[in-house]
N, C-alpha and C. Protein backbone atom coordinates (compact mmCIF):
# COMPACT_ATOMS: atom_id res chain seq x y z
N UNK A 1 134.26 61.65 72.65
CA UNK A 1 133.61 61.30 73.89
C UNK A 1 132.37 62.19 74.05
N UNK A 2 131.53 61.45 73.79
CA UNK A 2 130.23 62.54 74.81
C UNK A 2 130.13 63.21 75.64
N UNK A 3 129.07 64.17 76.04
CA UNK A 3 129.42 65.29 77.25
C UNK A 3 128.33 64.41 78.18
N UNK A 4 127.70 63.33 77.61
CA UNK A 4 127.18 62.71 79.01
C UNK A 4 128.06 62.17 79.84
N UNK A 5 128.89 61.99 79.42
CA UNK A 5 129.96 60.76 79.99
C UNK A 5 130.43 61.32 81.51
N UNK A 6 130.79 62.57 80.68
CA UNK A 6 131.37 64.01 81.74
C UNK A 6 131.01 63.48 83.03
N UNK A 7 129.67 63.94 83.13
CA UNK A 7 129.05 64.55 83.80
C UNK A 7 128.41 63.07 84.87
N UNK A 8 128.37 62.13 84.04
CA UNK A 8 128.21 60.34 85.11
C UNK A 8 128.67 60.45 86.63
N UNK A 9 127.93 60.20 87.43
CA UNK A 9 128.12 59.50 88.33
C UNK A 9 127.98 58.17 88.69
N UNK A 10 128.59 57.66 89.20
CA UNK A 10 128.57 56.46 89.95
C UNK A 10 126.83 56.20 90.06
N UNK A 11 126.48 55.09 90.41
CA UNK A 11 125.53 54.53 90.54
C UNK A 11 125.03 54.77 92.07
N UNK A 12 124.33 55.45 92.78
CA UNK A 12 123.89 55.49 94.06
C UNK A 12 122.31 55.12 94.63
N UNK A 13 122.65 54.53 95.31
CA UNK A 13 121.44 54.40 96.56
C UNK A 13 121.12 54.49 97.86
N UNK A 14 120.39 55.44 98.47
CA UNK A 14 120.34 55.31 99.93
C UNK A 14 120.19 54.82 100.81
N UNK A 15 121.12 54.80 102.30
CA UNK A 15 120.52 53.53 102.92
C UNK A 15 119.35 53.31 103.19
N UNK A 16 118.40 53.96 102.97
CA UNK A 16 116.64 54.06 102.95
C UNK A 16 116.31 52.93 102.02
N UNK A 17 117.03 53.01 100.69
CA UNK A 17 116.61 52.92 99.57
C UNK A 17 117.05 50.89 100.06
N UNK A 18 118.50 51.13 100.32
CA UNK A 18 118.66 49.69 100.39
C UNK A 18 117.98 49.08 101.62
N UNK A 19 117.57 49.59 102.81
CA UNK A 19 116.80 48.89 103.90
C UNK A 19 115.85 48.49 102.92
N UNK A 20 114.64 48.88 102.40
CA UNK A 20 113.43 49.13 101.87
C UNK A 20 113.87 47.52 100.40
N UNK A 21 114.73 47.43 100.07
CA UNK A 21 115.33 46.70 99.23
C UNK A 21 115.02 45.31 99.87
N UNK A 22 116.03 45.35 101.22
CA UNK A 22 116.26 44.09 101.82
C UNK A 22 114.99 43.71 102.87
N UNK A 23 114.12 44.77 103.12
CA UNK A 23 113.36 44.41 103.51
C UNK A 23 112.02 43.63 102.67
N UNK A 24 111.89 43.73 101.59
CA UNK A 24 111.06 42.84 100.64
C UNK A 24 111.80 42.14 99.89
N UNK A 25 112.85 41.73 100.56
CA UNK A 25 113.51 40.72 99.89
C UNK A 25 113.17 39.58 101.39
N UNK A 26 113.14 40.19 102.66
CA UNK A 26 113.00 39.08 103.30
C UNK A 26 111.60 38.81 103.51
N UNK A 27 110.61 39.73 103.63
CA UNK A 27 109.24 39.32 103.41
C UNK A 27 108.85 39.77 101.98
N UNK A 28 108.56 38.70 101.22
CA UNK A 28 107.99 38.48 99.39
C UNK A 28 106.90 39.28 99.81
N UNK A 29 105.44 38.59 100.67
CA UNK A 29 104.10 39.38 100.96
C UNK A 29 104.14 40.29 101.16
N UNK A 30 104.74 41.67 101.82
CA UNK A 30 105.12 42.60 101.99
C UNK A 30 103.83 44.07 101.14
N UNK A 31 104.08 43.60 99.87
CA UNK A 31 103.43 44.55 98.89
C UNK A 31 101.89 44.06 99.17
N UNK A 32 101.76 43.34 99.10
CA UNK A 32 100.70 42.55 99.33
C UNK A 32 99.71 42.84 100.30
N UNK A 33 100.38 42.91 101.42
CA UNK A 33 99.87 43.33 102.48
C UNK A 33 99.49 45.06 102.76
N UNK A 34 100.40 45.47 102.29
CA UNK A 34 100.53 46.99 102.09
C UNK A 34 98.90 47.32 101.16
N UNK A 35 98.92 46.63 99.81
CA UNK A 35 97.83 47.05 99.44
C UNK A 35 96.54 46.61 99.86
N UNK A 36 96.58 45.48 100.70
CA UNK A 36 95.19 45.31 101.49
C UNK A 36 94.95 46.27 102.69
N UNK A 37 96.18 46.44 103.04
CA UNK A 37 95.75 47.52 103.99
C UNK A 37 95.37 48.78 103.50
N UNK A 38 96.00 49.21 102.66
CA UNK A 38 95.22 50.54 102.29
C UNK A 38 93.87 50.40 101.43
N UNK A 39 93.42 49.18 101.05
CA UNK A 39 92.75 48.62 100.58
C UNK A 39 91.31 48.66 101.70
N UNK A 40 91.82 48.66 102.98
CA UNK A 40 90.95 48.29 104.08
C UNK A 40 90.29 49.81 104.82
N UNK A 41 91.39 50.91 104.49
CA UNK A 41 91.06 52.15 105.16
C UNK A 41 90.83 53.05 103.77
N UNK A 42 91.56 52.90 102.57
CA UNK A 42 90.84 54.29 101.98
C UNK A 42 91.10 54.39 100.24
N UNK A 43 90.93 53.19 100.11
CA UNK A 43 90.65 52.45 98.56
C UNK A 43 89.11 52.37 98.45
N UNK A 44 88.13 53.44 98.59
CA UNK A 44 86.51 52.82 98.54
C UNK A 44 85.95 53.42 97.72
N UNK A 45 85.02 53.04 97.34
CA UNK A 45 84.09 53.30 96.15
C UNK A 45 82.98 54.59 96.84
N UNK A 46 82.75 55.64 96.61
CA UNK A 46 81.44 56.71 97.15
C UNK A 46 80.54 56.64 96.17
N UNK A 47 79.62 57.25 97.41
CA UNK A 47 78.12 56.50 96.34
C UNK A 47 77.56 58.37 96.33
N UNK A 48 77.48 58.69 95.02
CA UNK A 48 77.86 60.39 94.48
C UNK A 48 76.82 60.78 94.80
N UNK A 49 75.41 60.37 95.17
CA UNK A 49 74.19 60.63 95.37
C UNK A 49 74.44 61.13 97.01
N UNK A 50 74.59 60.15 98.22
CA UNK A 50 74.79 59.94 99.43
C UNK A 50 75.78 61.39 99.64
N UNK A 51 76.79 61.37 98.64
CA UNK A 51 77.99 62.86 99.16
C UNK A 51 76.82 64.26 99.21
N UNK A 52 76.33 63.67 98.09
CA UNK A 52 75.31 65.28 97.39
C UNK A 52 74.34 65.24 98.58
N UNK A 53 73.85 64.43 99.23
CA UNK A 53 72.41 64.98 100.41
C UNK A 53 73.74 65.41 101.78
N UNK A 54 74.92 64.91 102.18
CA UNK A 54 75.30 65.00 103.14
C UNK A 54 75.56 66.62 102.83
N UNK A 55 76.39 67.05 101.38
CA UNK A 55 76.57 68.27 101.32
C UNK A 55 75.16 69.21 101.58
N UNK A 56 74.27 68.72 100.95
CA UNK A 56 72.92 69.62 101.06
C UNK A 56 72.51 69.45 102.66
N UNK A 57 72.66 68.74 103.17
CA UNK A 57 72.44 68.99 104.82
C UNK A 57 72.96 69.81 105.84
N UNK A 58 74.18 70.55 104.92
CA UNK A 58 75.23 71.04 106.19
C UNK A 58 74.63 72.41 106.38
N UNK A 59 74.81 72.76 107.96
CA UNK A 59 74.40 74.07 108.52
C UNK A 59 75.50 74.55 108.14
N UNK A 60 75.08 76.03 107.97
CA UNK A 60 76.55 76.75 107.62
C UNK A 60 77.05 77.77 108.90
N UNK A 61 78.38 77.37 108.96
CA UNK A 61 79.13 78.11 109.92
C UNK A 61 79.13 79.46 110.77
N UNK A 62 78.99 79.89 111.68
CA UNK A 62 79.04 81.40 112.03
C UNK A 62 80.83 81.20 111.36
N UNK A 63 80.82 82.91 111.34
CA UNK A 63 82.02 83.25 110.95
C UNK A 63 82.65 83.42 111.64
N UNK A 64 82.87 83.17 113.02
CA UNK A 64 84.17 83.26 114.61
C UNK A 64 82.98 82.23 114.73
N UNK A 65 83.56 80.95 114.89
CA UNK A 65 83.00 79.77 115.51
C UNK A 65 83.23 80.01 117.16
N UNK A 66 84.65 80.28 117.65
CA UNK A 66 84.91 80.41 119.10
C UNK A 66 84.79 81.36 120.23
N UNK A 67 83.71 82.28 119.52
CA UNK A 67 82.78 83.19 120.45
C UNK A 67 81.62 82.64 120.83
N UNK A 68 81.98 83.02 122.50
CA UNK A 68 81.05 82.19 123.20
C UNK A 68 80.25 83.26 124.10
N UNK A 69 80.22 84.90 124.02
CA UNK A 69 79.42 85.40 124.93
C UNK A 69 78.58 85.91 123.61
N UNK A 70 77.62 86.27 123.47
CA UNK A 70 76.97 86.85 122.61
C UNK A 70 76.68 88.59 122.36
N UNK A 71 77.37 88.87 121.19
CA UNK A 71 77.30 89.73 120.47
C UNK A 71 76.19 90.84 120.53
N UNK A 72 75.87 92.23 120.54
CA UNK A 72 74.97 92.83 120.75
C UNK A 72 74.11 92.98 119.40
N UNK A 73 74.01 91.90 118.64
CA UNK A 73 73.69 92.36 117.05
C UNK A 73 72.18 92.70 117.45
């Protein structure tokens, strides 16, 4: 006998696992929909030029952003 055998468990799934089961079993479109939607908010193409001027535009930070009386420098 093998020592995999041993060590077998039973076959398990969670009830997560089986909701998630029966739930695209009763809607087929399901996946479908899922990937148009993420399809719709954050599947997009960047245009590498447009990132590079937004980065070259940025003011740079004081270092305590949430001081608001001013400093005797």
């Amino acid at each position: 006998m093998p020592i995999a055998n041993i060590f077998r468990r039973p076959h398990y799934t969670s009830d997560t696992t089986d909701f998630i089961a029966q739930l695209k079993q009763a809607q087929p479109g399901l996946d479908q929909a899922q990937r148009q939607g993420r399809a719709l908010l954050w599947d997009k193409n960047l245009d590498r030029e447009q990132q590079a001027e937004f980065g070259a535009g940025r003011v740079p930070q004081k270092p305590y952003v949430y001081q608001t009386a001013p400093t005797g420098d």
